[in-house]
C-alpha atoms as a PDB file:
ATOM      1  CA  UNK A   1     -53.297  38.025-109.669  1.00  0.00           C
ATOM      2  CA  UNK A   2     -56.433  37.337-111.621  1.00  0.00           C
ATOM      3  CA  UNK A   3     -59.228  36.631-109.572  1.00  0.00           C
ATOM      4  CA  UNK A   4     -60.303  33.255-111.662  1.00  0.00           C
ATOM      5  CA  UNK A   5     -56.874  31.944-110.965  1.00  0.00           C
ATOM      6  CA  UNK A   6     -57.020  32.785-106.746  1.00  0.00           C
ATOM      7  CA  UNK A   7     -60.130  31.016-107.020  1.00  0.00           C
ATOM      8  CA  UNK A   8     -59.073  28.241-108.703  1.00  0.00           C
ATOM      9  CA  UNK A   9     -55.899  27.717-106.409  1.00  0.00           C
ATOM     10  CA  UNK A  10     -57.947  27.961-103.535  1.00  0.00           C
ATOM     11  CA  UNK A  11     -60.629  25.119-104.717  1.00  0.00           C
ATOM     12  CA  UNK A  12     -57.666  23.083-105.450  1.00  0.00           C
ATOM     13  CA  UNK A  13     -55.804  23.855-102.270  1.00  0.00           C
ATOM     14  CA  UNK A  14     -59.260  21.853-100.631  1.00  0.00           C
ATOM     15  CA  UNK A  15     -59.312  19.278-103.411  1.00  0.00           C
ATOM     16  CA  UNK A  16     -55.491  18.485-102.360  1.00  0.00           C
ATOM     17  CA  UNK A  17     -55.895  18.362 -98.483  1.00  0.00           C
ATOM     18  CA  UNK A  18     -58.931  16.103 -98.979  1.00  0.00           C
ATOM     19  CA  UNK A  19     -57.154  14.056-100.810  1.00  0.00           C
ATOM     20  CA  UNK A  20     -54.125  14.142 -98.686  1.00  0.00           C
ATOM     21  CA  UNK A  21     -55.961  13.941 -95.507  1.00  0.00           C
ATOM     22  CA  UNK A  22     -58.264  11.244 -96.929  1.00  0.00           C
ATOM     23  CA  UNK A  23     -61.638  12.951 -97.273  1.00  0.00           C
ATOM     24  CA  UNK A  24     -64.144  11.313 -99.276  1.00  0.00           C
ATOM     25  CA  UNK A  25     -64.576  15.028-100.902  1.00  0.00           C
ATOM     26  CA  UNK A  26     -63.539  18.502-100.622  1.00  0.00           C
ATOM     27  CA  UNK A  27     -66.871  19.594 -98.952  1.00  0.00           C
ATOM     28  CA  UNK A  28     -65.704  17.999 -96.075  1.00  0.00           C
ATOM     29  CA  UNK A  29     -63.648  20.779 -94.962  1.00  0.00           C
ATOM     30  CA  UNK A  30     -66.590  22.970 -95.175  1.00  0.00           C
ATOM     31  CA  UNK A  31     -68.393  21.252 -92.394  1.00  0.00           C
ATOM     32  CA  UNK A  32     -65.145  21.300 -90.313  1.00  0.00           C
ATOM     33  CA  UNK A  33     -64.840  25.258 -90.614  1.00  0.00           C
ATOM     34  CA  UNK A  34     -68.504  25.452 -89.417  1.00  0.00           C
ATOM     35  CA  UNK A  35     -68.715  22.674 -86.523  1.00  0.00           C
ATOM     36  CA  UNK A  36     -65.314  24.415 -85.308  1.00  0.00           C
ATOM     37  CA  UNK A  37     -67.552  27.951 -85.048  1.00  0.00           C
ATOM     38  CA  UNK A  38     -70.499  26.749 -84.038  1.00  0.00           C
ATOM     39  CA  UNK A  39     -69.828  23.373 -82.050  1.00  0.00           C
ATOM     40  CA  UNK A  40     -72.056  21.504 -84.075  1.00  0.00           C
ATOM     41  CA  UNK A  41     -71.192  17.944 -83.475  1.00  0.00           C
ATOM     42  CA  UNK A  42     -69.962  16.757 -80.290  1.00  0.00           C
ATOM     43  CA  UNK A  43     -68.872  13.545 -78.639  1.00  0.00           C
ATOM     44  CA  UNK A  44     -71.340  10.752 -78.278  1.00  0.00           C
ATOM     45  CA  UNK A  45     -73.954  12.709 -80.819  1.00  0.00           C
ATOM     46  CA  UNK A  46     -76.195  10.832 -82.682  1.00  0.00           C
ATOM     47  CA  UNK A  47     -75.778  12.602 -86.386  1.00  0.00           C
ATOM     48  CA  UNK A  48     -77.980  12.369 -89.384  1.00  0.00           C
ATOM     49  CA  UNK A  49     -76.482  13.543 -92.730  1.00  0.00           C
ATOM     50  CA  UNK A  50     -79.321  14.456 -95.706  1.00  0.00           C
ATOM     51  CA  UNK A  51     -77.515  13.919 -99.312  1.00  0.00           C
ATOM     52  CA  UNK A  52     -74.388  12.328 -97.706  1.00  0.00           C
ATOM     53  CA  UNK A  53     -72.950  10.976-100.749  1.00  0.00           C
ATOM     54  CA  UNK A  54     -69.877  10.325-101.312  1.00  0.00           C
ATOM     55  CA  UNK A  55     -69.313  10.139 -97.337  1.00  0.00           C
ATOM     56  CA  UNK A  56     -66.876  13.533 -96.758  1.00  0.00           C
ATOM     57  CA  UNK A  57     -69.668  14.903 -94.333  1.00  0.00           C
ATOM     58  CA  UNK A  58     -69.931  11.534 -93.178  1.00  0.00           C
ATOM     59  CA  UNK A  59     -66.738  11.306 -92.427  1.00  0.00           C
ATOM     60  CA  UNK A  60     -66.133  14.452 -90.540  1.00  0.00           C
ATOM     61  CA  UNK A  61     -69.106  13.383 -88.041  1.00  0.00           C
ATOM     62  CA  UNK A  62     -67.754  10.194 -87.041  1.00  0.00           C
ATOM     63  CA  UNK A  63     -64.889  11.618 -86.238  1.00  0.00           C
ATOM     64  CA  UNK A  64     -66.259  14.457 -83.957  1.00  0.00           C
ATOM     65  CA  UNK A  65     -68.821  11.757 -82.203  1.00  0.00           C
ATOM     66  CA  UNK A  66     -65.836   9.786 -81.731  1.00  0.00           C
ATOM     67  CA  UNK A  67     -67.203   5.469 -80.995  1.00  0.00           C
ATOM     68  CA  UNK A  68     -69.824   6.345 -78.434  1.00  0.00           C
ATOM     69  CA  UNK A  69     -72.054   8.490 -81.030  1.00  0.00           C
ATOM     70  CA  UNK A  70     -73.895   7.207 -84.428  1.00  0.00           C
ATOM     71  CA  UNK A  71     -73.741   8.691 -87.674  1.00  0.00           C
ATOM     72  CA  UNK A  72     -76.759   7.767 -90.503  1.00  0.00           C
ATOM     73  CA  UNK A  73     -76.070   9.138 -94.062  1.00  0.00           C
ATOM     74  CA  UNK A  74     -79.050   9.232 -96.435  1.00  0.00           C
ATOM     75  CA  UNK A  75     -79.157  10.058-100.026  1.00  0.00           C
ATOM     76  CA  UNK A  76     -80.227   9.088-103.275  1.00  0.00           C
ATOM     77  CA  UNK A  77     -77.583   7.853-104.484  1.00  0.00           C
ATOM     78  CA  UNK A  78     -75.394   4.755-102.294  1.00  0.00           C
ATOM     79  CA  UNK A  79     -72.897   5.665-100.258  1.00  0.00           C
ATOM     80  CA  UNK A  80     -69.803   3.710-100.061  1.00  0.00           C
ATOM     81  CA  UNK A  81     -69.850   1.650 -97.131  1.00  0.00           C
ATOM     82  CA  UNK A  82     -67.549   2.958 -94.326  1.00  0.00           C
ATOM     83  CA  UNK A  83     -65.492  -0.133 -91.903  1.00  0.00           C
ATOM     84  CA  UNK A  84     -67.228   2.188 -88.891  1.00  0.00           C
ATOM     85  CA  UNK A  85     -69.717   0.329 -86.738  1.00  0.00           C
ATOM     86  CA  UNK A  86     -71.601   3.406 -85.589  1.00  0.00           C
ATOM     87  CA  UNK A  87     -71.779   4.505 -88.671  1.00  0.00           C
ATOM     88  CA  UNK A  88     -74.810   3.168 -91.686  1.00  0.00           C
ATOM     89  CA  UNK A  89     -76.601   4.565 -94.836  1.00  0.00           C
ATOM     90  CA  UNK A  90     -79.855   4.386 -96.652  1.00  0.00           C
ATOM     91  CA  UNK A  91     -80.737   5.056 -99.926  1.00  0.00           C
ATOM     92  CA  UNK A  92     -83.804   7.750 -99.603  1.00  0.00           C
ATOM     93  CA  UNK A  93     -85.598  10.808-100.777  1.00  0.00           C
ATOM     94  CA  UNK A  94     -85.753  13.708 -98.562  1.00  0.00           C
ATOM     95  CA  UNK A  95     -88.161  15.325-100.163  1.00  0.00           C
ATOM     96  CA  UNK A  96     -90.126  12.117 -99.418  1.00  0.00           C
ATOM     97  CA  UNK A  97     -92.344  12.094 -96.455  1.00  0.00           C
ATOM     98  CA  UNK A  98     -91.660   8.169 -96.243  1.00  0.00           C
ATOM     99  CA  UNK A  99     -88.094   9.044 -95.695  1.00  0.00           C
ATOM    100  CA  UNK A 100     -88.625  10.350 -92.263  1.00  0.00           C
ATOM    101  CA  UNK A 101     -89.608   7.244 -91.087  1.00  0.00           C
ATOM    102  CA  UNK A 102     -86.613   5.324 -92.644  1.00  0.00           C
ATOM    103  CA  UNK A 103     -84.805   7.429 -90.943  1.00  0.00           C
ATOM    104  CA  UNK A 104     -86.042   7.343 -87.601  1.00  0.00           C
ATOM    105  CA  UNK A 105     -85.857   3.424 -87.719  1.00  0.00           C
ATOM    106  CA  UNK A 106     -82.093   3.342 -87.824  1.00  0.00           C
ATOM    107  CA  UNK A 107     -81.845   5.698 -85.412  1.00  0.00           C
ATOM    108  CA  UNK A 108     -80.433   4.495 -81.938  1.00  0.00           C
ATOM    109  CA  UNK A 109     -82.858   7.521 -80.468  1.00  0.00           C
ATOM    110  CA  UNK A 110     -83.139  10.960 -81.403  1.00  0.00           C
ATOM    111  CA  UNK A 111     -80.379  12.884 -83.378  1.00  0.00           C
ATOM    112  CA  UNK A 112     -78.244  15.774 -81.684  1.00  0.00           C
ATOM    113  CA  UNK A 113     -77.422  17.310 -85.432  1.00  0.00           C
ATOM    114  CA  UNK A 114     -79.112  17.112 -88.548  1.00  0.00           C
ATOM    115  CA  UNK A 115     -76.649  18.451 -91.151  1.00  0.00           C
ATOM    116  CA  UNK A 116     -77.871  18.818 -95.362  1.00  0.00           C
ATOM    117  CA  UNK A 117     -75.717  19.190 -98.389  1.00  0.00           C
ATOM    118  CA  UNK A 118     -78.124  17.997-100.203  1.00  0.00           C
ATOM    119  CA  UNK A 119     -77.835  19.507-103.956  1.00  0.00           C
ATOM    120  CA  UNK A 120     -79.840  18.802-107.179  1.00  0.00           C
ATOM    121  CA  UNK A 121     -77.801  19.163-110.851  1.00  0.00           C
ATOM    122  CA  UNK A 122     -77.635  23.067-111.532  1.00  0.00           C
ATOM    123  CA  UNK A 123     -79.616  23.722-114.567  1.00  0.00           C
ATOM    124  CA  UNK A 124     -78.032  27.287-115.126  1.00  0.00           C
ATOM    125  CA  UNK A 125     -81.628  28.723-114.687  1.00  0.00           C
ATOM    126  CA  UNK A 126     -80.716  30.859-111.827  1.00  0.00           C
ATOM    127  CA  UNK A 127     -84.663  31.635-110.519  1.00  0.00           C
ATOM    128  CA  UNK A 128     -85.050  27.620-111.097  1.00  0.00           C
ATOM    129  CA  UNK A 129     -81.864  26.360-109.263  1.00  0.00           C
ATOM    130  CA  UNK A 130     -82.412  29.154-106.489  1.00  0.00           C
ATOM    131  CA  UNK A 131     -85.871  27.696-105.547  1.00  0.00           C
ATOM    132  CA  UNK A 132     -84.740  24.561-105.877  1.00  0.00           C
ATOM    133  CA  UNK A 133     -81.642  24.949-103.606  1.00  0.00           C
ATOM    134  CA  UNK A 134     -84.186  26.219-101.121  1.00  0.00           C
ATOM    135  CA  UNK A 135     -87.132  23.153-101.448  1.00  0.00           C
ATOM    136  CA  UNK A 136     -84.283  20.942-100.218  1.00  0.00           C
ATOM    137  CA  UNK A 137     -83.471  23.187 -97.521  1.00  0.00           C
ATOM    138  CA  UNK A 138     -86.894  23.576 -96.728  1.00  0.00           C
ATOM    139  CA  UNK A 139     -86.805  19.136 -96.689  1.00  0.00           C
ATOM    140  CA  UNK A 140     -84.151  19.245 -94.336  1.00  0.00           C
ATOM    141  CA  UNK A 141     -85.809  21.751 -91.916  1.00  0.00           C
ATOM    142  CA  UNK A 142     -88.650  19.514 -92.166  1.00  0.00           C
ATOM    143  CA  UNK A 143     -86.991  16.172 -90.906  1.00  0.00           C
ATOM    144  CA  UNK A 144     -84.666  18.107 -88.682  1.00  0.00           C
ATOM    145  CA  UNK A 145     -87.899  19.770 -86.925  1.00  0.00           C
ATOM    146  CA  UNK A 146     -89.223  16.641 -86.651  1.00  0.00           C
ATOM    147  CA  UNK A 147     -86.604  14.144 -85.563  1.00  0.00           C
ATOM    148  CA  UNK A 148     -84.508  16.183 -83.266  1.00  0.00           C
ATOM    149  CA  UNK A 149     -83.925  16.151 -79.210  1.00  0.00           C
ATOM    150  CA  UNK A 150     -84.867  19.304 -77.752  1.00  0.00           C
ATOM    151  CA  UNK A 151     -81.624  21.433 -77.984  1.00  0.00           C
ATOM    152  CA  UNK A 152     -80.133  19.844 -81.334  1.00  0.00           C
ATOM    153  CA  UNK A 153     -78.301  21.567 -83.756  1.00  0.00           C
ATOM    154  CA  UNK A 154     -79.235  21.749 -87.829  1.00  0.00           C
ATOM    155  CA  UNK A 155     -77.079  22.722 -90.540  1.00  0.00           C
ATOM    156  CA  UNK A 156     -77.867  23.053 -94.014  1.00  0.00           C
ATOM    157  CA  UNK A 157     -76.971  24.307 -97.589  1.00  0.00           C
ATOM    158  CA  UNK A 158     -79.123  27.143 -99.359  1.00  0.00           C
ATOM    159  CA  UNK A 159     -78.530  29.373-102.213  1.00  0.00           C
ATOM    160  CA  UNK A 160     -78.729  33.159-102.255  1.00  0.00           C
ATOM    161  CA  UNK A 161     -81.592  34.825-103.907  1.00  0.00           C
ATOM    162  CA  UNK A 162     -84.813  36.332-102.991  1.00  0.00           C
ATOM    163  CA  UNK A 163     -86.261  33.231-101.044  1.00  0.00           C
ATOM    164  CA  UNK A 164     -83.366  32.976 -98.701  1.00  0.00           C
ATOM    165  CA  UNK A 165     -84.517  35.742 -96.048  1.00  0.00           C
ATOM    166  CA  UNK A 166     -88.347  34.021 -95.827  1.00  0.00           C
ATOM    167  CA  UNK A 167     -86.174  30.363 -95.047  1.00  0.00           C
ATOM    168  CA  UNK A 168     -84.352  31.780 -92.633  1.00  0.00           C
ATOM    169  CA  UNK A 169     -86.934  33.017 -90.775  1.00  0.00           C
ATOM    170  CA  UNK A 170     -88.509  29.752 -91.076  1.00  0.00           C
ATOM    171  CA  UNK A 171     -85.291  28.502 -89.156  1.00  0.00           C
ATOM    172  CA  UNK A 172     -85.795  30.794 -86.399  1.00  0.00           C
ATOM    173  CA  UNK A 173     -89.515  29.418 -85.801  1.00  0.00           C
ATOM    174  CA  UNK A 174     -87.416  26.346 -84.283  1.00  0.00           C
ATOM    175  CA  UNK A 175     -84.139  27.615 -83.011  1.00  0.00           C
ATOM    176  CA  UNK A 176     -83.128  30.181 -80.685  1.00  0.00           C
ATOM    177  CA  UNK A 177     -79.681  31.047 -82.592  1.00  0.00           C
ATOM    178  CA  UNK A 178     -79.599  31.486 -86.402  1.00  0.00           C
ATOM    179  CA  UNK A 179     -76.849  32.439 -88.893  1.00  0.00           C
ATOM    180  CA  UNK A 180     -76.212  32.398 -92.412  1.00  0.00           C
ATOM    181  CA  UNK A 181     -72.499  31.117 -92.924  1.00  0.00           C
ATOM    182  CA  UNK A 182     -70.057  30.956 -96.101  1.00  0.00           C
ATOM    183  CA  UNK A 183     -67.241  28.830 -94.936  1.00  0.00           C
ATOM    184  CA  UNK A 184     -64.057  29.319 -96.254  1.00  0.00           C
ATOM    185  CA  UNK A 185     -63.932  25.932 -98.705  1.00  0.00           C
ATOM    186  CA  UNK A 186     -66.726  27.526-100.318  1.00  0.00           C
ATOM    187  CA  UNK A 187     -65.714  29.018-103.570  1.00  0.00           C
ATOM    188  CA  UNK A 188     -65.772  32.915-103.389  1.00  0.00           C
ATOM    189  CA  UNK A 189     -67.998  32.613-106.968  1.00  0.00           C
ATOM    190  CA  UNK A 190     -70.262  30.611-105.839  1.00  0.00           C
ATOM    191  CA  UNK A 191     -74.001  31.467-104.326  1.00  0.00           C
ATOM    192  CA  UNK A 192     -73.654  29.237-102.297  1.00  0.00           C
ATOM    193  CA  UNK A 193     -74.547  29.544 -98.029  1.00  0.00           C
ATOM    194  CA  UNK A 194     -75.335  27.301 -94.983  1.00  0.00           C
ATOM    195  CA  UNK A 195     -77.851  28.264 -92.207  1.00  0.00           C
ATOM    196  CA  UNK A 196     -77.222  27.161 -89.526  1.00  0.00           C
ATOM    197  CA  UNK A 197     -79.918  27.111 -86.395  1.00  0.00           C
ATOM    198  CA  UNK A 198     -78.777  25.987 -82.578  1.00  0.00           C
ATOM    199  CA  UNK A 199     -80.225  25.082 -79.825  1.00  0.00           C
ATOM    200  CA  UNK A 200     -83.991  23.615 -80.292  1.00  0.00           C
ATOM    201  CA  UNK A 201     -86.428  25.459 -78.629  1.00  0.00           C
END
């Protein structure tokens, strides 16, 4: 079979269990294949979620902190509110140092996991969206380096392309286990990675 159409009928194999399931998007099963490997998010976590929007992410974290753990989504655009108590949003830049402090106000105490999905609008520029891709990664390392309980866990999308090797080794300045994952909801196509770095030094 044509490789277009396997990829096709696998994005819209994701696009019908979200739906089915009741994800707020298909990206949600993305962060389920990695906090499955990894153990990302665990019961009672605390859980901040950069570029949260629509809520799939969201979603996925409440349900691994389960009622005793707190979930804060943050992104430019609203979320939808959820009927979750331990669970709130803010409208906020990441690439804002102002954010940072938004953030830790909601916060019930340090965060366990700082996950990022955070994506600008792909220009089709590949050098421009690339660098791009890896500025917000590089704003999510920032708040996760500085918000985090010693032995958190961060998670975050990047792009591959010539800057990704000098990011990751920016990870590993702050955690003791790093790895570049493609989860299986990704599209094969696409550029698109997560690093993920565990355990805070």
């Amino acid at each position: 079979m044509p490789r277009r159409w396997l990829e096709e009928h696998r994005r819209d194999q994701y696009y019908r269990l979200a739906k089915k399931e009741g994800y707020r998007s298909r990206a949600a099963f993305k962060l389920l294949q990695a906090s499955k490997k990894y153990n990302l998010i665990k019961r009672g976590d605390v859980v901040v979620d950069l570029g949260g929007a629509p809520g799939g992410w969201v979603q996925v974290a409440r349900m691994s902190v389960g009622e005793k753990g707190y979930v804060l989504g943050v992104d430019l655009t609203p979320i939808e509110r959820f009927d979750w108590t331990n669970v709130d949003t803010i409208v906020g830049d990441i690439t804002n140092y102002k954010t940072l402090d938004s953030i830790r106000e909601r916060l019930p105490r340090s965060p366990d996991v700082v996950l990022s999905d955070a994506s600008q609008n792909v220009s089709g520029i590949w050098e421009l969206d690339h660098a791009r891709q890896i500025d917000l990664a590089r704003a999510s390392l920032r708040i996760a380096s500085s918000s985090l309980r010693v032995g958190g866990n961060f998670f975050t999308k990047a792009f591959q392309g010539s800057l990704l090797n000098d990011f990751v080794e920016e990870v590993r300045r702050h955690f003791k286990f790093v790895r570049i994952f493609k989860p299986k909801a990704s599209r094969p196509s696409s550029s698109e990675v997560y690093v993920v770095g565990v355990f805070k030094k």
